[in-house]
C-alpha atoms as a PDB file:
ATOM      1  CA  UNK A   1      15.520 -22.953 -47.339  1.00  0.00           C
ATOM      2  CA  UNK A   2      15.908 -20.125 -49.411  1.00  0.00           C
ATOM      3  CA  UNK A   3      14.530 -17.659 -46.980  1.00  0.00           C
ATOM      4  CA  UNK A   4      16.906 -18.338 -44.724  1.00  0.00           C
ATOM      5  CA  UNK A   5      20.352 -18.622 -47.282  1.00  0.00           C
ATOM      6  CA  UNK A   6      18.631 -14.819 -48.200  1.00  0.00           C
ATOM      7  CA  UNK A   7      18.500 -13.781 -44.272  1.00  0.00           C
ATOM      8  CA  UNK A   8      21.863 -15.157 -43.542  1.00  0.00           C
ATOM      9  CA  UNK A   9      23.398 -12.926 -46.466  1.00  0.00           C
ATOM     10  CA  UNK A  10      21.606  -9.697 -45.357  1.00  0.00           C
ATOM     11  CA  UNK A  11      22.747 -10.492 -41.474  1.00  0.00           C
ATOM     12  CA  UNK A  12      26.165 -10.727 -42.785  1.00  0.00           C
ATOM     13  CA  UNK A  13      25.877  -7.775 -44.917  1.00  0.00           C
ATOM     14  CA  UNK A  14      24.041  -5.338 -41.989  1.00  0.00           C
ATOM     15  CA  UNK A  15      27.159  -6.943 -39.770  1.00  0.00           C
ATOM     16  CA  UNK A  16      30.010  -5.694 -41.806  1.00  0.00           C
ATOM     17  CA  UNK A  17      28.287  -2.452 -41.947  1.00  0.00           C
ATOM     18  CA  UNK A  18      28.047  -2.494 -38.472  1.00  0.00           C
ATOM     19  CA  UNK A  19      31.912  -3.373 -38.089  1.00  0.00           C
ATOM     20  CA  UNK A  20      32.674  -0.765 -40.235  1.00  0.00           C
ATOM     21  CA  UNK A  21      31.165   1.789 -38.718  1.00  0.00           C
ATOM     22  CA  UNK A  22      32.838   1.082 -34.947  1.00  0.00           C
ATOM     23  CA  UNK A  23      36.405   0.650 -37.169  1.00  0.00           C
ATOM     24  CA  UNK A  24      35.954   4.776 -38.790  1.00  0.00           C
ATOM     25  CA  UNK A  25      34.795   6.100 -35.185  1.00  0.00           C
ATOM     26  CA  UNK A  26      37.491   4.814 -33.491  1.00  0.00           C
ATOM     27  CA  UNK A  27      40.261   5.336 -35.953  1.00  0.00           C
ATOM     28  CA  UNK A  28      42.118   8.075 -34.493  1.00  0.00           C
ATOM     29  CA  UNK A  29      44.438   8.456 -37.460  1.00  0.00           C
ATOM     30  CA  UNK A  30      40.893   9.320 -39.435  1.00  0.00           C
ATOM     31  CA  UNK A  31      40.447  12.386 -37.726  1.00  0.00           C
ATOM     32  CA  UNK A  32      43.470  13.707 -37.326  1.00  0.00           C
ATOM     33  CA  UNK A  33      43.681  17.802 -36.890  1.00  0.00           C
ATOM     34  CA  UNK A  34      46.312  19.933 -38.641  1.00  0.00           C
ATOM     35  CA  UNK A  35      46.720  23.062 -37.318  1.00  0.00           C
ATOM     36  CA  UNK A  36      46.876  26.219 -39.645  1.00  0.00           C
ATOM     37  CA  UNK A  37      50.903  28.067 -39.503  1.00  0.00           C
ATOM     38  CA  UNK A  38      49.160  31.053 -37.821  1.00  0.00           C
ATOM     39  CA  UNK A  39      47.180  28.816 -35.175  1.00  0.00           C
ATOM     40  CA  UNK A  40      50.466  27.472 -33.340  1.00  0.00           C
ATOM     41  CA  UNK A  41      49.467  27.693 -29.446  1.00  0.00           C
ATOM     42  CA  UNK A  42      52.438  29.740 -27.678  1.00  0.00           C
ATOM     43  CA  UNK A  43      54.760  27.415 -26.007  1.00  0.00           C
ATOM     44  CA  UNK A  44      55.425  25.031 -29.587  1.00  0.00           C
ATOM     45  CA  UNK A  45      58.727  25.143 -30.886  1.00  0.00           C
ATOM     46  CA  UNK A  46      59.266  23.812 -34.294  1.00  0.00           C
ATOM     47  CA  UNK A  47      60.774  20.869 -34.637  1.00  0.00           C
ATOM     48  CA  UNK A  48      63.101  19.918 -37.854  1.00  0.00           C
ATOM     49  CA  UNK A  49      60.578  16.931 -38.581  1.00  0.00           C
ATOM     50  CA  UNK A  50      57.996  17.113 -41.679  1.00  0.00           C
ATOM     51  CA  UNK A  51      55.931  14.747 -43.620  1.00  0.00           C
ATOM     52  CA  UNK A  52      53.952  14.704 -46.707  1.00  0.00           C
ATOM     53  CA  UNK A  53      50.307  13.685 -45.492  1.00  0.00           C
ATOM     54  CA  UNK A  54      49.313  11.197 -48.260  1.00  0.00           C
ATOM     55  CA  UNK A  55      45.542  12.194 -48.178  1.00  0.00           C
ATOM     56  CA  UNK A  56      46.397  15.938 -49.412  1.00  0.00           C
ATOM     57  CA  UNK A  57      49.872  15.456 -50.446  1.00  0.00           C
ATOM     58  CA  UNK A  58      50.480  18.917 -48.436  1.00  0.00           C
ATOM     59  CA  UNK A  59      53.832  18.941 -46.352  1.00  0.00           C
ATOM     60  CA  UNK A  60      52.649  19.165 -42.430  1.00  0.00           C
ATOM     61  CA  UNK A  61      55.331  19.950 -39.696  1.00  0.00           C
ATOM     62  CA  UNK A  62      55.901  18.870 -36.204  1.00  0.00           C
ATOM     63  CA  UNK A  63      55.916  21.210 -33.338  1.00  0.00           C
ATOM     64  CA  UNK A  64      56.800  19.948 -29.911  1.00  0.00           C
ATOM     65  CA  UNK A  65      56.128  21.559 -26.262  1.00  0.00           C
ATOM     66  CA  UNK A  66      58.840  21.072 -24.124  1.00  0.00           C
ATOM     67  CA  UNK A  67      57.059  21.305 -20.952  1.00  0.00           C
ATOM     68  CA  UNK A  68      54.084  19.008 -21.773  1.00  0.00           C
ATOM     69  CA  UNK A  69      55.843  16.994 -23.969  1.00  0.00           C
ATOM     70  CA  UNK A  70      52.883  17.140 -26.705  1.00  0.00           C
ATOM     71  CA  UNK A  71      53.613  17.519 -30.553  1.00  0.00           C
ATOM     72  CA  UNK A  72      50.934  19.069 -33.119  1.00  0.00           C
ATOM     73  CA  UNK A  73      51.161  18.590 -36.727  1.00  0.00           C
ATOM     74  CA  UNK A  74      50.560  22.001 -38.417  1.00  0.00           C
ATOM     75  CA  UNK A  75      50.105  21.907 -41.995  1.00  0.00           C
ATOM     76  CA  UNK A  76      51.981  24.324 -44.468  1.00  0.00           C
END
């Protein structure tokens, strides 16, 4: 009986690390990019939107492409 309360822990154990795992590789917000102020692609206009990123407490900026419609966060 004891072998099996023991095995039934460890499969629980080797499942959350399994679950946890799948959750950081497909957390986009994880592995977000910020772009450097001199590595702005042309066609990114600045937009009067900023944020203080909460991981490095550095202010980061939103650019926005008109003709794409895509935004980059560039930090400062």
């Amino acid at each position: 009986m004891m072998k099996f309360v023991i095995g039934y822990f460890i499969i629980q154990i080797v499942l959350l690390i399994v679950i946890l795992l799948i959750t950081n590789k497909t957390d986009k917000k994880s592995h977000r990019k910020y772009y450097r102020p001199n590595e702005v692609p042309e066609g990114y206009v600045k937009t009067s939107e900023s944020f203080i990123d909460t991981k490095t407490k550095n202010v980061i900026v939103v650019y926005y492409n008109k003709t794409t419609g895509k935004r980059i966060y560039v930090e400062q």
